[in-house]
N, C-alpha and C. Protein backbone atom coordinates (compact mmCIF):
# COMPACT_ATOMS: atom_id res chain seq x y z
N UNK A 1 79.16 -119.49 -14.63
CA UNK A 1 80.35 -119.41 -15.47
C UNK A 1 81.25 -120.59 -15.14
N UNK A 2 82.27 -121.09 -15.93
CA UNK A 2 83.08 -122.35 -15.83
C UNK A 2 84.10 -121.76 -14.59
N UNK A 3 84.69 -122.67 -14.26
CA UNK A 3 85.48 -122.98 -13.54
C UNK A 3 87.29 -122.59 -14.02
N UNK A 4 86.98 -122.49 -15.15
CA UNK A 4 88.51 -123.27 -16.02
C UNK A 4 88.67 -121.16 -15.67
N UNK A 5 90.58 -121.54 -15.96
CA UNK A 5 90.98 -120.16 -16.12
C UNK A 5 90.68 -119.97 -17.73
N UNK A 6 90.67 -118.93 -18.29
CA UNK A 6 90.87 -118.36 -19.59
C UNK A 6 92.47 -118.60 -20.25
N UNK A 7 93.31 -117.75 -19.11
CA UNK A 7 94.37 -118.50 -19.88
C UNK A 7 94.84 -119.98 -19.99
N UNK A 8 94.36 -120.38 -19.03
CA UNK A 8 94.60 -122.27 -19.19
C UNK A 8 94.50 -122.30 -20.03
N UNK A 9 92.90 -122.05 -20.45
CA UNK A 9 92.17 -122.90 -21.71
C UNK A 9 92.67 -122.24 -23.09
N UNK A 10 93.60 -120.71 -23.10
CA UNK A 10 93.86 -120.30 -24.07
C UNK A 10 95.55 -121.33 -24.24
N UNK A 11 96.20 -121.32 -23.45
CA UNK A 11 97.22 -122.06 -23.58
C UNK A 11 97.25 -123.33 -23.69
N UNK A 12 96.56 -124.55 -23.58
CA UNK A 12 96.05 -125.31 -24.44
C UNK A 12 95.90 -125.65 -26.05
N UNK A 13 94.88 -124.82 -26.08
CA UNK A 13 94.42 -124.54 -27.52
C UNK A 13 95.47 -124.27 -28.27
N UNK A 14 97.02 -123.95 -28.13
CA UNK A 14 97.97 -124.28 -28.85
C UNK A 14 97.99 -125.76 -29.24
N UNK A 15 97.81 -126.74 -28.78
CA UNK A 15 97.70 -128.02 -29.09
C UNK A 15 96.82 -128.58 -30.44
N UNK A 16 95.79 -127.64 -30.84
CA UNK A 16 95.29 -127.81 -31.58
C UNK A 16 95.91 -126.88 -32.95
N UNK A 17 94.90 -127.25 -33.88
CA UNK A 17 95.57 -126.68 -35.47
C UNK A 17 94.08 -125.97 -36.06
N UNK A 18 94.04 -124.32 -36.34
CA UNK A 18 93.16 -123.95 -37.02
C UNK A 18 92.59 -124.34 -38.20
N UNK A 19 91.27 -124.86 -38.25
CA UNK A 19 90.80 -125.51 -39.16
C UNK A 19 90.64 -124.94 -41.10
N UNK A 20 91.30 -123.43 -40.43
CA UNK A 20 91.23 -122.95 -42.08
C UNK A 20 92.56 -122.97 -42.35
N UNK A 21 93.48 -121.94 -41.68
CA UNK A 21 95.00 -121.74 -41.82
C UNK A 21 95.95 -122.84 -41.34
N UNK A 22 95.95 -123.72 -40.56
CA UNK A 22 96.40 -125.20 -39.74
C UNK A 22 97.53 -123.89 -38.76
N UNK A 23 97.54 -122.92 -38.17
CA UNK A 23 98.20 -122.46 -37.33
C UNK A 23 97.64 -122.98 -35.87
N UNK A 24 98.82 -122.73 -35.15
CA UNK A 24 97.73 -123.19 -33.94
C UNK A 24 98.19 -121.05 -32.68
N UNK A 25 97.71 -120.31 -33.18
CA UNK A 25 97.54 -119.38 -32.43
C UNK A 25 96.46 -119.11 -32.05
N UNK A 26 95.68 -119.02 -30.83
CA UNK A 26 94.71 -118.54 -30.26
C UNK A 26 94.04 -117.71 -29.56
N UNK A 27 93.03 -117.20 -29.59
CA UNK A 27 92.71 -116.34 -28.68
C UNK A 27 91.60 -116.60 -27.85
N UNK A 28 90.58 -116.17 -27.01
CA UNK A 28 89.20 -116.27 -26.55
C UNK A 28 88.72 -114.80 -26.16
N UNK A 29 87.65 -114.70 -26.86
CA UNK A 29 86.63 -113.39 -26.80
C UNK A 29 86.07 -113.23 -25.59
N UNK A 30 86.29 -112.34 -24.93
CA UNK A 30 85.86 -112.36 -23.13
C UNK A 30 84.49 -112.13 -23.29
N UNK A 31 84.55 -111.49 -23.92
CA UNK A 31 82.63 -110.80 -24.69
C UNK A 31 81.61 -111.92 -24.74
N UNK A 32 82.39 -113.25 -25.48
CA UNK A 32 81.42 -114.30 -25.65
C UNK A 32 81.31 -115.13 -24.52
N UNK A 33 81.78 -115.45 -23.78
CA UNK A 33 82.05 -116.02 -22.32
C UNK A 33 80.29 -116.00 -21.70
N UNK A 34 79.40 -117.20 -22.07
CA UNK A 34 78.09 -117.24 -21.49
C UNK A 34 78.34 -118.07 -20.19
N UNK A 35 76.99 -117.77 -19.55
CA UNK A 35 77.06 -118.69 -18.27
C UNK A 35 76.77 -120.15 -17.95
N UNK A 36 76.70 -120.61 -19.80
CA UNK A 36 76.00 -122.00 -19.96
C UNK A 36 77.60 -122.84 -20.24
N UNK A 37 78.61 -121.74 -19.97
CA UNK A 37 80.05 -122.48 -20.33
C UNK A 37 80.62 -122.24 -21.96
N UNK A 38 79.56 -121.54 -22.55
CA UNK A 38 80.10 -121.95 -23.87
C UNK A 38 81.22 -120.57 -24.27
N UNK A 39 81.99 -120.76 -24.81
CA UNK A 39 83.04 -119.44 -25.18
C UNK A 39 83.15 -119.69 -26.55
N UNK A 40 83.89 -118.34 -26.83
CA UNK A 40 84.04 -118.32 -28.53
C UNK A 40 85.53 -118.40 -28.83
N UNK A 41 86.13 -118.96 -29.44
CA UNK A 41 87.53 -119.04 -29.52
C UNK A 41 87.90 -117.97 -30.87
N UNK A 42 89.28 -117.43 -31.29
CA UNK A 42 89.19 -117.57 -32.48
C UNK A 42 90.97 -117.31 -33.06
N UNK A 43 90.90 -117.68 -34.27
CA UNK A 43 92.49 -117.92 -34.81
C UNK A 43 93.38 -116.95 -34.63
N UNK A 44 94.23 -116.45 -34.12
CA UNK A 44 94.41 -114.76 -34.24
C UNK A 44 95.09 -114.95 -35.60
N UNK A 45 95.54 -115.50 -36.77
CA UNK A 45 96.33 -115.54 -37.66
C UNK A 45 95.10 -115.54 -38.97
N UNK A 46 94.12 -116.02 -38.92
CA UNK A 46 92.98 -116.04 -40.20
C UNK A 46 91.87 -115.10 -39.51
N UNK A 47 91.43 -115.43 -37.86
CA UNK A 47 90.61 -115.04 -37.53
C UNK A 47 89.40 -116.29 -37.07
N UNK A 48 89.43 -116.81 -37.92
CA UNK A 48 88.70 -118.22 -37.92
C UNK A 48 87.80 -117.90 -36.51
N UNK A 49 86.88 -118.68 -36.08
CA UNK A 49 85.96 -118.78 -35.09
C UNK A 49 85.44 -120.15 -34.91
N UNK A 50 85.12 -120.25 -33.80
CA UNK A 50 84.82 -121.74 -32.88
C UNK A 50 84.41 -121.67 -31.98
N UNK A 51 83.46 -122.95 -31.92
CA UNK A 51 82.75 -122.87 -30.27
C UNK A 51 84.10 -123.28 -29.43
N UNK A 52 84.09 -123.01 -28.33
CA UNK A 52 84.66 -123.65 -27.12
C UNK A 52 83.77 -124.22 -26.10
N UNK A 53 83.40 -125.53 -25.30
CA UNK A 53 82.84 -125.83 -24.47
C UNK A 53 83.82 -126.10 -23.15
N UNK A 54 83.00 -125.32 -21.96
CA UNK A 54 83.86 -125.85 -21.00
C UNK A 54 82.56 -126.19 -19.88
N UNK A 55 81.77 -126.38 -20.03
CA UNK A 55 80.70 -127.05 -18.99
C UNK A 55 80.79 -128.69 -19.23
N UNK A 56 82.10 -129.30 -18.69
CA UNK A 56 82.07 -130.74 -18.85
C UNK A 56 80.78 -131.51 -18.21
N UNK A 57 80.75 -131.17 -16.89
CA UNK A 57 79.45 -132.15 -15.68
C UNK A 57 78.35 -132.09 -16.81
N UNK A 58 78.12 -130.86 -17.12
CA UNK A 58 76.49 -130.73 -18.13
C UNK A 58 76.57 -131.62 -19.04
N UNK A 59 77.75 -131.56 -19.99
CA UNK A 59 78.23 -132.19 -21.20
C UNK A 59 78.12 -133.70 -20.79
N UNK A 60 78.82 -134.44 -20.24
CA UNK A 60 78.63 -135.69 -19.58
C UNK A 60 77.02 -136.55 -19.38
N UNK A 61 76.63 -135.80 -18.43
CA UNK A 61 75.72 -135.91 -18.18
C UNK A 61 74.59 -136.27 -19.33
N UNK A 62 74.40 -135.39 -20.16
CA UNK A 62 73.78 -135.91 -21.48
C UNK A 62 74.17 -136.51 -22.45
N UNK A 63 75.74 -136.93 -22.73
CA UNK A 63 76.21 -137.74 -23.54
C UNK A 63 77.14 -138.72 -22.75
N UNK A 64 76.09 -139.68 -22.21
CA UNK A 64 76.77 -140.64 -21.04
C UNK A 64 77.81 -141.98 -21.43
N UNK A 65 77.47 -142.07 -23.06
CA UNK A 65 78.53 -142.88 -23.67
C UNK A 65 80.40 -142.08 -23.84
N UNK A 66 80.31 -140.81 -23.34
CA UNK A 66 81.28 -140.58 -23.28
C UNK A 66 82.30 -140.64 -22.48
N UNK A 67 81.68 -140.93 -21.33
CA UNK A 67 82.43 -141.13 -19.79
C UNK A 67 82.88 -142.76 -19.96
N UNK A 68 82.14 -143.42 -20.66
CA UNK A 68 82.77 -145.00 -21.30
C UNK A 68 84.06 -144.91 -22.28
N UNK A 69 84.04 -143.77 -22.71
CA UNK A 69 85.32 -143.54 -24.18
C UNK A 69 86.20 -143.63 -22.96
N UNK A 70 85.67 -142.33 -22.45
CA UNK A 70 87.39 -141.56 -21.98
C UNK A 70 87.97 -142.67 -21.03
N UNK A 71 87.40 -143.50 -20.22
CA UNK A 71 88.29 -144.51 -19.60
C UNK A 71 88.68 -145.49 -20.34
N UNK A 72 88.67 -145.24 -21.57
CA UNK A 72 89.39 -146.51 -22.77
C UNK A 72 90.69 -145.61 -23.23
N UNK A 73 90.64 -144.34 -23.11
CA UNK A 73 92.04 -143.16 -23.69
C UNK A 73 92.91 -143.71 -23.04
N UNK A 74 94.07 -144.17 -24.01
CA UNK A 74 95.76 -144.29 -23.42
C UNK A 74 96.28 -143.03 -23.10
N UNK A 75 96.93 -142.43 -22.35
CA UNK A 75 97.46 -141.47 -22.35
C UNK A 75 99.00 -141.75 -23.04
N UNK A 76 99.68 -141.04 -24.00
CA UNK A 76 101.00 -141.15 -24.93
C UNK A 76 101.74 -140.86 -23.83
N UNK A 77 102.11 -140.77 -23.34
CA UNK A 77 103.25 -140.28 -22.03
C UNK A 77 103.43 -141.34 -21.22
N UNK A 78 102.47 -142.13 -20.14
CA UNK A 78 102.79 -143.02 -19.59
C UNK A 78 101.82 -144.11 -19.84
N UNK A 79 100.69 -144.07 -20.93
CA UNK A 79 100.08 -145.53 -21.51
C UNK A 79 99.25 -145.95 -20.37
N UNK A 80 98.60 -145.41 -19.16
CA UNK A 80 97.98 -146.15 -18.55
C UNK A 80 96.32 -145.41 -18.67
N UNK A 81 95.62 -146.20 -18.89
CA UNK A 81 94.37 -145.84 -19.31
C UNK A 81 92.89 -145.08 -18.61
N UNK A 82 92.37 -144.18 -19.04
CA UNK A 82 91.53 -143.56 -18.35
C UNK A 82 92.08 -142.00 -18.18
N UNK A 83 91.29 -141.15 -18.28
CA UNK A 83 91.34 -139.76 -18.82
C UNK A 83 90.61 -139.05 -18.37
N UNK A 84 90.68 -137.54 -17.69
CA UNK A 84 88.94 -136.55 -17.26
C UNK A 84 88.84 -135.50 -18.20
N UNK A 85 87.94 -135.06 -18.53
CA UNK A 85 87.59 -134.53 -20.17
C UNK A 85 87.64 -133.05 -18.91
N UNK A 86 88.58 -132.26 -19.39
CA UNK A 86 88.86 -130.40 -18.99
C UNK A 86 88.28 -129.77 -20.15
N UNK A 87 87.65 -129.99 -21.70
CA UNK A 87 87.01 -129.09 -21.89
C UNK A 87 86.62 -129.61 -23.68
N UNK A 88 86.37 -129.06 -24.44
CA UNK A 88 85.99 -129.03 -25.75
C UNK A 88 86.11 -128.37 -27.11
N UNK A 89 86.06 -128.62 -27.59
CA UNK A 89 86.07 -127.85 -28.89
C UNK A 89 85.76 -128.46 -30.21
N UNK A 90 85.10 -127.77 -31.28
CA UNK A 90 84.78 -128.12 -32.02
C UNK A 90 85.31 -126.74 -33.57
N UNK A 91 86.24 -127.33 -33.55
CA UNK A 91 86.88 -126.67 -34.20
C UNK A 91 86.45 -126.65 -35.97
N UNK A 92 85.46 -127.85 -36.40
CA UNK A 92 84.68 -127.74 -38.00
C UNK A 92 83.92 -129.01 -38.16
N UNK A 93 83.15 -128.93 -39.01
CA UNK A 93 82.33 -129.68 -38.81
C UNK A 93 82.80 -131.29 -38.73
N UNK A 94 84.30 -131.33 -39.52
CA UNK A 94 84.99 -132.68 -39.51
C UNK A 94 85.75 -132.67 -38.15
N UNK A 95 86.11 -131.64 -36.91
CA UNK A 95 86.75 -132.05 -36.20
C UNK A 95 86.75 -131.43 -35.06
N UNK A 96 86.11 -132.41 -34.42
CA UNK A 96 86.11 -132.06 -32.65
C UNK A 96 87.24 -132.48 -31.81
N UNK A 97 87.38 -131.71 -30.84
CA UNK A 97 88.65 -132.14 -29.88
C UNK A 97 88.26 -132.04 -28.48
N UNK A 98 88.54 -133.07 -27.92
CA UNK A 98 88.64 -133.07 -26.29
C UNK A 98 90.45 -132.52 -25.56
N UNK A 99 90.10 -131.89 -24.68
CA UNK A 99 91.34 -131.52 -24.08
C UNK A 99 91.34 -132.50 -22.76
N UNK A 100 91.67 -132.96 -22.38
CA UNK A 100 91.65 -134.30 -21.75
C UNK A 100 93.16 -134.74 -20.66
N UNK A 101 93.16 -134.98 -19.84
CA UNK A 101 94.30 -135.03 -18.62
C UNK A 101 94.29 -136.48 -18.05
N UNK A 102 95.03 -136.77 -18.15
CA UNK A 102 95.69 -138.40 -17.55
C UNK A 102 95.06 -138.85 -16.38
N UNK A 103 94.68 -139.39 -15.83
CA UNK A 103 94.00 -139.37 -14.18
C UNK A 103 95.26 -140.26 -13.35
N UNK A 104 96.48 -140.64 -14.56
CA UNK A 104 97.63 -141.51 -13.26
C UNK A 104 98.31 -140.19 -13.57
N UNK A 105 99.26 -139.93 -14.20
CA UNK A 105 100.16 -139.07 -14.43
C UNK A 105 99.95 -137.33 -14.80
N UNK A 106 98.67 -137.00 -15.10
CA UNK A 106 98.44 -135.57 -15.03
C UNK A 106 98.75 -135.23 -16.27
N UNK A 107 99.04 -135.45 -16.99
CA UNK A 107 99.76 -134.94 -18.68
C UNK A 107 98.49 -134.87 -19.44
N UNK A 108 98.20 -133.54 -20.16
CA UNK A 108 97.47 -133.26 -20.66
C UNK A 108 97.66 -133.61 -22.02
N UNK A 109 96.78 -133.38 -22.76
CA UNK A 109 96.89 -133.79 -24.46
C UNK A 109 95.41 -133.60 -24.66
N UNK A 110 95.52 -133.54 -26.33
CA UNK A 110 94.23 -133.59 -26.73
C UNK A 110 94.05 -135.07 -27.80
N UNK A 111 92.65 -135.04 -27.86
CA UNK A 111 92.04 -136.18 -29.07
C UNK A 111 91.04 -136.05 -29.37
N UNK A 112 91.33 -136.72 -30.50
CA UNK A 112 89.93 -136.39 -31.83
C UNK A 112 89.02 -137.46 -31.14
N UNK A 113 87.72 -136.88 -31.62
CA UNK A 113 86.23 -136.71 -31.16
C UNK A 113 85.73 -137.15 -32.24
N UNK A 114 85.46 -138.50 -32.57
CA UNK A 114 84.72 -138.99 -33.73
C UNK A 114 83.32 -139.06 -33.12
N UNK A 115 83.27 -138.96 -31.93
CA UNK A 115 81.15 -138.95 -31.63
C UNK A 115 81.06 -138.09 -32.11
N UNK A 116 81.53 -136.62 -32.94
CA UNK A 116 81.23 -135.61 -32.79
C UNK A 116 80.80 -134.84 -33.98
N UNK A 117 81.35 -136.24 -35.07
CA UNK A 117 81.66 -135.67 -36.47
C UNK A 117 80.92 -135.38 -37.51
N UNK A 118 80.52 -134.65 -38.27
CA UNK A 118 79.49 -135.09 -39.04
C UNK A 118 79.84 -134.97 -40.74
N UNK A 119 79.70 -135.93 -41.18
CA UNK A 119 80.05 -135.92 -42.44
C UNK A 119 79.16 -135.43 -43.70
């Protein structure tokens, strides 16, 4: 099982915008919680549903051009570059999100995931 708390990762996910209703209220299904990291998120306002990924090392590991992105991420807060990916989401087929933390200053934020997209 991941590492991450539940509520972290549910308090977060305010940062993002539901891909049907654009609310950003969230929940996570304890039920779906596998041991491969993957969780189920979902809107509490439409209901909506989403993967959540939080097995970053695994994730990495097989998509090794990504560990090249994230040390190109500015962080908006203090602009100095390079980032550690805390978790995932793929909120529709047009839009993935990394939840992502500063490695100088600690300030979290998220960003869009164009490896991810499929048109």
């Amino acid at each position: 099982m991941s590492s991450l708390d539940v509520q972290y990762v549910q308090d977060r996910l305010t940062q993002a915008k539901c891909a049907v209703c654009k609310k950003s209220r969230f929940g996570i299904d304890s039920r779906s919680m596998k041991e491969d990291g993957e969780w189920k998120g979902i809107c509490l306002d439409c209901f909506y549903h989403f993967p959540i990924y939080t097995d970053m090392e695994f994730y990495l590991r097989i998509q090794p051009d990504v560990q090249y992105w994230l040390k190109e991420i500015s962080c908006p807060l203090c602009s100095h570059r390079g980032v550690t990916l805390d978790f995932r989401i793929v909120m529709s087929v047009r839009e993935s999100r990394y939840f992502v933390t500063c490695e100088h200053c600690r300030h979290s934020f998220t960003e869009l995931s164009f490896l991810e997209v499929f048109e």
